[in-house]
Protein backbone atom coordinates (compact mmCIF):
# COMPACT_ATOMS: atom_id res chain seq x y z
CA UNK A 1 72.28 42.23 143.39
CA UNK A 2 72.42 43.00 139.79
CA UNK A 3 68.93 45.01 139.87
CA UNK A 4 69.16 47.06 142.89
CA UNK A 5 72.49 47.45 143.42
CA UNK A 6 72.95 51.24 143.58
CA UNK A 7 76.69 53.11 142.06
CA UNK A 8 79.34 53.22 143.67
CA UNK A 9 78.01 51.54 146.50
CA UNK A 10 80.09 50.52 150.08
CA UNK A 11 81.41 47.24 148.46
CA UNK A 12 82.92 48.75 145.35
CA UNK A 13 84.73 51.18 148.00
CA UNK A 14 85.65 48.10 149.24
CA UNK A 15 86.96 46.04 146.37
CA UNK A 16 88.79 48.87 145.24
CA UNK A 17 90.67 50.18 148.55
CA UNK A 18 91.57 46.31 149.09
CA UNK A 19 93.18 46.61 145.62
CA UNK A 20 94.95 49.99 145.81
CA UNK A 21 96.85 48.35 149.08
CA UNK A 22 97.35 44.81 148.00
CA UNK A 23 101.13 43.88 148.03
CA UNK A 24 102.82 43.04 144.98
CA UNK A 25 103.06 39.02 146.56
CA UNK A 26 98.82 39.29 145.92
CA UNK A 27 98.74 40.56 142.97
CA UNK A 28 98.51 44.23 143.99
CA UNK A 29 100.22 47.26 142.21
CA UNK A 30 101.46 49.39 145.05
CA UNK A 31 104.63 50.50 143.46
CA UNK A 32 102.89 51.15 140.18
CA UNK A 33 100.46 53.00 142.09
CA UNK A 34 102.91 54.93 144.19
CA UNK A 35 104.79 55.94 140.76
CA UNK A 36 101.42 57.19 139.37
CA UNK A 37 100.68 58.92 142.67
CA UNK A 38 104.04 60.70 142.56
CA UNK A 39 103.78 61.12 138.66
CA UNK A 40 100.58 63.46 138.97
CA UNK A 41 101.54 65.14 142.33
CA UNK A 42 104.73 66.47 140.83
CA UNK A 43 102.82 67.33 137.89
CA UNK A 44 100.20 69.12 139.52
CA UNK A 45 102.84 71.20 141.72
CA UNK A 46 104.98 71.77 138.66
CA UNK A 47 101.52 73.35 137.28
CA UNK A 48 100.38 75.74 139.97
CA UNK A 49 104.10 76.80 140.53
CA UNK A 50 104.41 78.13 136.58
CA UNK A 51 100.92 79.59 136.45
CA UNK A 52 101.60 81.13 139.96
CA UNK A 53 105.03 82.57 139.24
CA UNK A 54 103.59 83.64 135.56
CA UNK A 55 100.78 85.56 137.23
CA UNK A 56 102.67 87.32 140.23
CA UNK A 57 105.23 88.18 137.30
CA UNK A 58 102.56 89.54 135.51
CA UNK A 59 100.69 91.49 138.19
CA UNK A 60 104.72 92.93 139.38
CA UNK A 61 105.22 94.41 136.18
CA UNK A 62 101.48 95.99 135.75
CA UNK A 63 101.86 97.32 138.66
CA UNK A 64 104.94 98.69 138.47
CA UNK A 65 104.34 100.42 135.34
CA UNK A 66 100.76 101.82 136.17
CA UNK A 67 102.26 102.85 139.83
CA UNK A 68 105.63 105.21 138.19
CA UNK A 69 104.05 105.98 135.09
CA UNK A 70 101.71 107.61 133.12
CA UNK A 71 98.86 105.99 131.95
CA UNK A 72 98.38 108.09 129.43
CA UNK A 73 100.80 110.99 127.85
CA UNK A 74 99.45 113.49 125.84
CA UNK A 75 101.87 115.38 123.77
CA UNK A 76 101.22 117.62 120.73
CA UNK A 77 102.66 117.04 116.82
CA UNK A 78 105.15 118.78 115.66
CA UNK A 79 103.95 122.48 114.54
CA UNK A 80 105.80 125.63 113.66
CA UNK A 81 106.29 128.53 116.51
CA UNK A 82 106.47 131.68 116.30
CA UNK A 83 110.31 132.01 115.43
CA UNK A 84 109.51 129.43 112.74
CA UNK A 85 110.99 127.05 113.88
CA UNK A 86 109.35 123.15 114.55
CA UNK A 87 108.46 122.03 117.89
CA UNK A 88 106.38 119.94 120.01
CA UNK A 89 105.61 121.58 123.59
CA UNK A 90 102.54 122.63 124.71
CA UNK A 91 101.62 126.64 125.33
CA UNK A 92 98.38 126.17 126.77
CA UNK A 93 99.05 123.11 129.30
CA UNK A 94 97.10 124.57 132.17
CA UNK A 95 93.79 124.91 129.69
CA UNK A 96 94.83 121.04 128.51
CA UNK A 97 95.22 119.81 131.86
CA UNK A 98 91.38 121.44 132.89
CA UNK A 99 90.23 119.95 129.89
CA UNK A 100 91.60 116.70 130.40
CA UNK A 101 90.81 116.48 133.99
CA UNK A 102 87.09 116.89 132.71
CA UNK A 103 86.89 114.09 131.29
CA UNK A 104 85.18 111.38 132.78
CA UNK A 105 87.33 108.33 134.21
CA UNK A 106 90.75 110.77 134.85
CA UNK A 107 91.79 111.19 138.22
CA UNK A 108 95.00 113.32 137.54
CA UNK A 109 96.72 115.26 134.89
CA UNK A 110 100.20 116.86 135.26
CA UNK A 111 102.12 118.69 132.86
CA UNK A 112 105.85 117.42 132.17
CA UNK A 113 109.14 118.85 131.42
CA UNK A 114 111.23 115.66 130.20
CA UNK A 115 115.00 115.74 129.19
CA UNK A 116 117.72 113.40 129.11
CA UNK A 117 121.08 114.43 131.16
CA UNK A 118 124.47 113.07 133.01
CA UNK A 119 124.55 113.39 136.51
CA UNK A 120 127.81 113.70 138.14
CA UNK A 121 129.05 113.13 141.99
CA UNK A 122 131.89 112.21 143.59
CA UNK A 123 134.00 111.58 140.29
CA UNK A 124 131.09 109.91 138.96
CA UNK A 125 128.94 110.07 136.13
CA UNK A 126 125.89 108.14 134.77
CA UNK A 127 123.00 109.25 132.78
CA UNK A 128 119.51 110.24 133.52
CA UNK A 129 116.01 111.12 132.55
CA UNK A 130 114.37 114.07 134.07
CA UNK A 131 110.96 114.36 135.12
CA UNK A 132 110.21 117.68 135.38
CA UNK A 133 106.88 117.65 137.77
CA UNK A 134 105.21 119.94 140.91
CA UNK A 135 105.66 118.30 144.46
CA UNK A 136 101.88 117.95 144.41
CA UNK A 137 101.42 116.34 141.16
CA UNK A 138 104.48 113.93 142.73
CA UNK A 139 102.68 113.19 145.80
CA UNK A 140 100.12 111.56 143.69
CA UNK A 141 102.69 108.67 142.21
CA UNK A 142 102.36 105.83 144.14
CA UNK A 143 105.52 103.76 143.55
CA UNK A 144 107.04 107.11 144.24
CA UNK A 145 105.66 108.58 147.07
CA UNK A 146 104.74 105.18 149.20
CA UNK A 147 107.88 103.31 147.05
CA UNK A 148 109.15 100.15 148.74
CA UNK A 149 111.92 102.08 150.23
CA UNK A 150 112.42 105.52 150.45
CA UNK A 151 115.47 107.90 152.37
CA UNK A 152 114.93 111.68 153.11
CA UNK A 153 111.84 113.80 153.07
CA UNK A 154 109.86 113.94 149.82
CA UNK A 155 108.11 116.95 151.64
CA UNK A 156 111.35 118.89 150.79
CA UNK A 157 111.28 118.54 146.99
CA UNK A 158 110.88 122.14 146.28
CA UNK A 159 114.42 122.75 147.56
CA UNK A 160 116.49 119.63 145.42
CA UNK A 161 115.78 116.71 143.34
CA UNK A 162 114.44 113.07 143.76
CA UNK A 163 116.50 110.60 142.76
CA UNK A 164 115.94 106.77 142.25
CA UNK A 165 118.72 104.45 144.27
CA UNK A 166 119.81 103.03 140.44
CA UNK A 167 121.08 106.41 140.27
CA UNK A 168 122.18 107.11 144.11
CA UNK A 169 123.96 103.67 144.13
CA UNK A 170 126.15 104.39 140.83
CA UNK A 171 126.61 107.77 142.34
CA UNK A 172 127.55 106.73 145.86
CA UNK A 173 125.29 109.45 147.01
CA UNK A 174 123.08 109.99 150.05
CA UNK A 175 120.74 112.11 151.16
CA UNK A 176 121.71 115.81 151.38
CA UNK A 177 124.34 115.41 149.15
CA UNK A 178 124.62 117.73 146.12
CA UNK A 179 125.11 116.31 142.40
CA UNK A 180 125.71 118.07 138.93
CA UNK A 181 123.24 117.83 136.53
CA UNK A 182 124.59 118.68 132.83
CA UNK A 183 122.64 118.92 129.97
CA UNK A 184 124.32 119.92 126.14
CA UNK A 185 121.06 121.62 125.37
CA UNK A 186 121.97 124.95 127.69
CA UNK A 187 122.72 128.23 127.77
CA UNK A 188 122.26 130.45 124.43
CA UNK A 189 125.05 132.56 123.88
CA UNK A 190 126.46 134.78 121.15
CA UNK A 191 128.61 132.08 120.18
CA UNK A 192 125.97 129.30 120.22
CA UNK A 193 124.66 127.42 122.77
CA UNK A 194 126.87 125.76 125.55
CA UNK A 195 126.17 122.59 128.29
CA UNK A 196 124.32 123.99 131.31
CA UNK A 197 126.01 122.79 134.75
CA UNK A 198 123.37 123.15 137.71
CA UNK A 199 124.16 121.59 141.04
CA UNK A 200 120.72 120.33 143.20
CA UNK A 201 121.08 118.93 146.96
CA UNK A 202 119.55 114.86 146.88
CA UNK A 203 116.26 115.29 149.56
CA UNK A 204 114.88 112.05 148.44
CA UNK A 205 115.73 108.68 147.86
CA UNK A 206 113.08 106.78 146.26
CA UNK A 207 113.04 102.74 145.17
CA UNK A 208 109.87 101.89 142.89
CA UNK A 209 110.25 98.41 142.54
CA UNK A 210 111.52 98.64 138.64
CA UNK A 211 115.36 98.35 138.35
CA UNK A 212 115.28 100.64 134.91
CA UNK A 213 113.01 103.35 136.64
CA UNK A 214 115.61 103.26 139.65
CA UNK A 215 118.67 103.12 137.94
CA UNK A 216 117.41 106.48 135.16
CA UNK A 217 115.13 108.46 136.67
CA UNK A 218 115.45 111.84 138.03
CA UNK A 219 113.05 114.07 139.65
CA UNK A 220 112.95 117.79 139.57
CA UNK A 221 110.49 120.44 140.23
CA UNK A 222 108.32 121.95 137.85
CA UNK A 223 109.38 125.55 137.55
CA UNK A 224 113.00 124.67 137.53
CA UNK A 225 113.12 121.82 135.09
CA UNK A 226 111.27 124.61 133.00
CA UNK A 227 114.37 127.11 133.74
CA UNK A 228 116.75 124.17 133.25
CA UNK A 229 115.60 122.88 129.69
CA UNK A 230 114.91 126.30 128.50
CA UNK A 231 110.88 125.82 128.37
CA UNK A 232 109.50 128.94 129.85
CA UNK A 233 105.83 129.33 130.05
CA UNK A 234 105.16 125.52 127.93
CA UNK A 235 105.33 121.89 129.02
CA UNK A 236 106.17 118.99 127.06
CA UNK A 237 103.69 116.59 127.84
CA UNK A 238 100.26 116.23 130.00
CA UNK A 239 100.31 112.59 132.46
CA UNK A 240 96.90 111.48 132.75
CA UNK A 241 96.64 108.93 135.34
CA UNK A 242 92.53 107.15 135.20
CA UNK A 243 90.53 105.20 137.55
CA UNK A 244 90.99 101.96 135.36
CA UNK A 245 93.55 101.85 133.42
CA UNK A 246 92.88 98.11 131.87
CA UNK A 247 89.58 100.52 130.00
CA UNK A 248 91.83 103.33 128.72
CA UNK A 249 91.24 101.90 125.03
CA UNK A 250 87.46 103.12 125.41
CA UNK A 251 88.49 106.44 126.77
CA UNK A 252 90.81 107.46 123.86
CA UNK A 253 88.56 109.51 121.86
CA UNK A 254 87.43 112.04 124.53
CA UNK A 255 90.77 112.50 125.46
CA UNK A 256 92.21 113.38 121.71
CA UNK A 257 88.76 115.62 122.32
CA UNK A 258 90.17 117.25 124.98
CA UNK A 259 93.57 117.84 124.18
CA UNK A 260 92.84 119.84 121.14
CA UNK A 261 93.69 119.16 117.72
CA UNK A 262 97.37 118.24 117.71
CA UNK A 263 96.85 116.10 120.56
CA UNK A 264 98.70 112.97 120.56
CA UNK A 265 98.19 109.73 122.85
CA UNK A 266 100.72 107.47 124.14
CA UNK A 267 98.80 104.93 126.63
CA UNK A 268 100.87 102.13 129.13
CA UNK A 269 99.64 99.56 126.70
CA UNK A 270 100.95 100.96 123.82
CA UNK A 271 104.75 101.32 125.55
CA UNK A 272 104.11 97.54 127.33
CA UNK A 273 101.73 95.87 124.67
CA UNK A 274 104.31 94.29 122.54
CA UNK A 275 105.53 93.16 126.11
CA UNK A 276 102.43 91.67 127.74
CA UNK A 277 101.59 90.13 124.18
CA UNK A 278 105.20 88.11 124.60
CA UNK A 279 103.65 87.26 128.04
CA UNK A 280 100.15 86.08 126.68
CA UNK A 281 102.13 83.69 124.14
CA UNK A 282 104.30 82.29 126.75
CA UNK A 283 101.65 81.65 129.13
CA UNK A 284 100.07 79.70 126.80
CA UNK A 285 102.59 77.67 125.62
CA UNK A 286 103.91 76.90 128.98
CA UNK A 287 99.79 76.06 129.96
CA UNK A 288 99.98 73.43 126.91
CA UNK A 289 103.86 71.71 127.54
CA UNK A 290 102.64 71.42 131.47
CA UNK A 291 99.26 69.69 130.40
CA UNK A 292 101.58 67.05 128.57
CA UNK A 293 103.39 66.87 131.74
CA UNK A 294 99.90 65.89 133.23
CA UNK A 295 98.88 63.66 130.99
CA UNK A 296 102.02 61.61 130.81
CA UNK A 297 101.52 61.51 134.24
CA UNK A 298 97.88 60.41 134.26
CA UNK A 299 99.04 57.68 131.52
CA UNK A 300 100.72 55.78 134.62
CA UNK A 301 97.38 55.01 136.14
CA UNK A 302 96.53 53.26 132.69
CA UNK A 303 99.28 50.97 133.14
CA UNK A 304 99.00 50.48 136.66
CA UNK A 305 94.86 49.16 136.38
CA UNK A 306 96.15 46.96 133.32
CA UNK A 307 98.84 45.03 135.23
CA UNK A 308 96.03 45.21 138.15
CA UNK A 309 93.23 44.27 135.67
CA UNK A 310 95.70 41.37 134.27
CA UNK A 311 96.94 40.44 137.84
CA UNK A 312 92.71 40.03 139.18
CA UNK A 313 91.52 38.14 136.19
CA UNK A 314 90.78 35.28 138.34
CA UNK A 315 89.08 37.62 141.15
CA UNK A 316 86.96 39.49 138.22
CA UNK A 317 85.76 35.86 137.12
CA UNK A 318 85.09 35.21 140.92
CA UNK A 319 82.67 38.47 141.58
CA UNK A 320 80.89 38.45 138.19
CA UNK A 321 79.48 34.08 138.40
CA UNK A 322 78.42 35.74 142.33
CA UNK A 323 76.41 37.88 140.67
CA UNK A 324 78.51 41.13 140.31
CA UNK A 325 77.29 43.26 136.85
CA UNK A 326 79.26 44.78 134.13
CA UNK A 327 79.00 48.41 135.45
CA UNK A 328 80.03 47.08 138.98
CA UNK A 329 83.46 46.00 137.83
CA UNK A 330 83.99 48.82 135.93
CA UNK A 331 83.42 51.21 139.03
CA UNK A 332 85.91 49.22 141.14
CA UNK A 333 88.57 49.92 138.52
CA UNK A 334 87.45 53.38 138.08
CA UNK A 335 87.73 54.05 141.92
CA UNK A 336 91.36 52.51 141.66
CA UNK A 337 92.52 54.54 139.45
CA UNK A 338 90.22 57.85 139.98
CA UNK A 339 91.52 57.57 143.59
CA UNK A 340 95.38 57.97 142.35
CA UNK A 341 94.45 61.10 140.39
CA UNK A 342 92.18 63.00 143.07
CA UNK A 343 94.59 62.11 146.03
CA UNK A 344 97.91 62.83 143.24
CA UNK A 345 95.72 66.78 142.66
CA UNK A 346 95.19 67.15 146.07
CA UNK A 347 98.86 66.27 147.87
CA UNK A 348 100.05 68.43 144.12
CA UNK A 349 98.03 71.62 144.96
CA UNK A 350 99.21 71.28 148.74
CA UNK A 351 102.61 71.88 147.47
CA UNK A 352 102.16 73.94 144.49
CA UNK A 353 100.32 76.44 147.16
CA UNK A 354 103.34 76.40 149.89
CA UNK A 355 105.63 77.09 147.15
CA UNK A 356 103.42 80.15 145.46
CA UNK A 357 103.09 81.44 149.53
CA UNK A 358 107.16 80.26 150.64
CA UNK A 359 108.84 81.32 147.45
CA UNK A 360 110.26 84.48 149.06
CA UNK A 361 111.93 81.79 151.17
CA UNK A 362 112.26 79.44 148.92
CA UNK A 363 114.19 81.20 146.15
CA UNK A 364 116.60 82.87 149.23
CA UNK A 365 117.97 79.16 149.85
CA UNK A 366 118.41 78.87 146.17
CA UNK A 367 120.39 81.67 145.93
CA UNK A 368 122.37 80.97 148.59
CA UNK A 369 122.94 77.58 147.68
CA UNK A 370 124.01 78.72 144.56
CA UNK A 371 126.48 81.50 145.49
CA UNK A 372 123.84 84.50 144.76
CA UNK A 373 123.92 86.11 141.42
CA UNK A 374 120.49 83.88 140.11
CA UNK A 375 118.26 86.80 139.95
CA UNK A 376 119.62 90.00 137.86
CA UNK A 377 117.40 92.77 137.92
CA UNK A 378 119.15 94.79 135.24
CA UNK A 379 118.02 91.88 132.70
CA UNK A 380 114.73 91.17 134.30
CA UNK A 381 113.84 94.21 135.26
CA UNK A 382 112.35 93.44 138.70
CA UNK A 383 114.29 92.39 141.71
CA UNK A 384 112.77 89.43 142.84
CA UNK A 385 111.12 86.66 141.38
CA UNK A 386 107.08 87.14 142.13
CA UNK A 387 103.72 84.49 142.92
CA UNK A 388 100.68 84.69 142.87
CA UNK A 389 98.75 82.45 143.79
CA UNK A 390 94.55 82.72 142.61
CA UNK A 391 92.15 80.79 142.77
CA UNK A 392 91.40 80.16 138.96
CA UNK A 393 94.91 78.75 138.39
CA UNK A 394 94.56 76.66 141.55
CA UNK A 395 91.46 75.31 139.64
CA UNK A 396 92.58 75.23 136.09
CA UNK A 397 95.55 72.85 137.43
CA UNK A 398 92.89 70.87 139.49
CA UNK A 399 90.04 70.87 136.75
CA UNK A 400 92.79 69.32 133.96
CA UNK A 401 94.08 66.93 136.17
CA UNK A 402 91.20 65.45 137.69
CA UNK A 403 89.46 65.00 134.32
CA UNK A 404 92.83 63.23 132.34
CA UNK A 405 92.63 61.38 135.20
CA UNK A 406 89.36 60.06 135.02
CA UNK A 407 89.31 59.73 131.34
CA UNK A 408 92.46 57.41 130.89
CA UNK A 409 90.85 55.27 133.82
CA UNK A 410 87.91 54.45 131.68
CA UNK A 411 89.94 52.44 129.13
CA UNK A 412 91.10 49.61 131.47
CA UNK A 413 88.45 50.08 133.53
CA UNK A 414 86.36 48.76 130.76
CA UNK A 415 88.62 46.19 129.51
CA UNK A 416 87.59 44.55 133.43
CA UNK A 417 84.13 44.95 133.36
CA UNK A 418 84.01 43.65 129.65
CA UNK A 419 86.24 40.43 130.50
CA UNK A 420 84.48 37.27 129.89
CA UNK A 421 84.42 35.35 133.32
CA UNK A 422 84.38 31.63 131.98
CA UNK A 423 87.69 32.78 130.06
CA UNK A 424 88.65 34.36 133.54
CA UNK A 425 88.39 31.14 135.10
CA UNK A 426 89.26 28.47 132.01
CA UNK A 427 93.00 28.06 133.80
CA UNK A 428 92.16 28.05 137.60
């Protein structure tokens, strides 16, 4: 038997399955089992469940910022104008945005007017920041034009403003209703320069998905934010949107190239890197506490196949005098314990998935259990809690537990095979 007997062959199965389901009156381990079963499952959920909220949290906020803003702004440094006096806008933004455009990789450039006013309505006031921008240039915003919800007809922005509903909420306005829009940088007069007071009709109603772009932004067309702010004939800043934003790093140099010599870049990594960097850290120490979490939970199987190692002494004497080798023993004890860790993974990724697919529905009852109020948007800055679910954290979870698993079987696997069967036997 000992010479041709190949691994892991039908009678180890055997051995091993008669083991795993032996009641505690024969000297089985089913409840230490069952706890080390549990132990891993719950492990392996809690596991995909992080990496798949961290990921969907991570992919919300991307895409939120790439889909309302700029991935790259180009202003100009400060220089002296012709009235000598400092500023930043640009004269020439229609040459700058043809330039920029040329460049290969960028899909769109628009030139800005940007300004921070108080919007009144209704007895109501909040602030806001203005984005002044050409219906064409807004069509081409995707969290703006194809938002998750939208009122009125974004068709119509030549004749009002686009609001976000942050803004339409604290207002308590609605479509085709008119707000004020003061600024304190206004009108120039002989006796200095006074607040200008314009009223615009609301056409459209616009909810990107961010609660801080909702709740401050304002849109407003081109030629009259120009008019409004007092920048006739110059823009503030060129939005260059590119085909893939995650390369804009190797794309920096042409586009200082193109936008002239006091040219200035502002990229969505720089206003989000300090951000996603936060992110990177916390992924990583939540990926290390959750592997202890695993491997506390793999440690159960080691003292489940002692007490069964301990409890079949007299069995392991038994199977080696009929012959049984070394490396036979040891692969009944490591199909013991390897089958608590694969069938712990599997029945943990089952319900780590239906939680990264059902959390929609999942967090709902939570809230409503809890009285609402568990989500705030204004500190988290999205308005529901995001998974997704991918393949490689499906596999990372799988890949860690599976090998703990089969490592921490070894030990007492080869404490069995190792046991000397005379001693086995000395007391029966």
């Amino acid at each position: 038997m000992t010479g041709h007997t190949p691994p892991f062959a039908a009678f180890e199965w055997m051995i091993a399955w008669r083991y795993l389901r032996a009641r505690r009156a024969e000297g089985g381990v089913s409840a230490m089992t069952m706890i080390s079963f549990l132990g891993i499952m719950l492990a392996v959920f809690a596991l995909i469940a992080t990496l798949s909220v961290r990921s969907g949290f991570r992919a919300e906020f991307v895409d939120t910022i790439l889909g309302a803003n700029a991935h790259v702004t180009v202003y100009s440094s400060v220089h002296v104008d012709e009235a000598g006096r400092t500023s930043r806008v640009i004269d020439d933004y229609d040459d700058m945005a043809e330039r920029l455009a040329a460049v290969r990789g960028v899909t769109r450039v628009a030139p800005l007017i940007r300004g921070q006013v108080m919007v009144s309505a209704h007895g109501r006031n909040t602030g806001a920041e203005v984005f002044g921008i050409s219906a064409e240039n807004l069509l081409t915003i995707p969290r703006i034009a194809q938002p998750e919800q939208a009122l009125g007809d974004i068709g119509r922005f030549e004749s009002g403003v686009a609001i976000g509903s942050g803004i339409a909420r604290e207002l308590g306005v609605g479509i085709g209703d008119s707000i004020r829009v003061i600024s304190p940088d206004g009108v120039r007069t002989a006796f200095g320069t006074s607040p200008r007071i314009s009223a615009y009709e609301v056409v459209y109603i616009f909810t990107a998905g961010r609660y801080d772009i909702d709740r401050t932004r304002l849109y407003m067309p081109f030629a009259e934010a120009q008019t409004y702010f007092n920048r006739d004939g110059v823009a503030d800043e060129m939005e260059v949107m590119v085909a893939n934003p995650d390369q804009i790093d190797a794309m920096r140099l042409d586009l200082l190239r193109a936008g002239g010599e006091r040219a200035m870049l502002w990229t969505w990594r720089d206003s989000a890197g300090s951000f996603l960097r936060a992110l990177d850290v916390e992924d990583n120490v939540m990926f290390v506490i959750l592997s202890i979490l695993v491997l506390i939970a793999a440690i159960n199987i080691i003292s489940g196949l002692i007490m069964l190692v301990k409890n079949k002494g007299r069995d392991i004497g038994i199977l080696r005098t009929m012959g049984l080798s070394e490396a036979s023993v040891l692969r009944v004890f490591f199909i013991c314990g390897a089958s608590v860790g694969v069938l712990g993974t599997a029945a943990g990724v089952v319900l780590g998935c239906l939680f990264a697919i059902y959390i929609d529905q999942i967090f709902s009852l939570v809230n409503y259990v809890s009285g609402g109020g568990v989500w705030d948007p204004s500190i988290r800055g999205i308005y529901e809690l995001p998974a997704q679910l991918r393949l490689a954290d499906v596999l990372k979870a799988v890949g860690l537990s599976l090998s703990l698993s089969f490592i921490v079987t070894i030990f007492p696997a080869r404490r069995a095979a190792r046991m000397n069967p005379v001693e086995a036997l000395r007391y029966e």
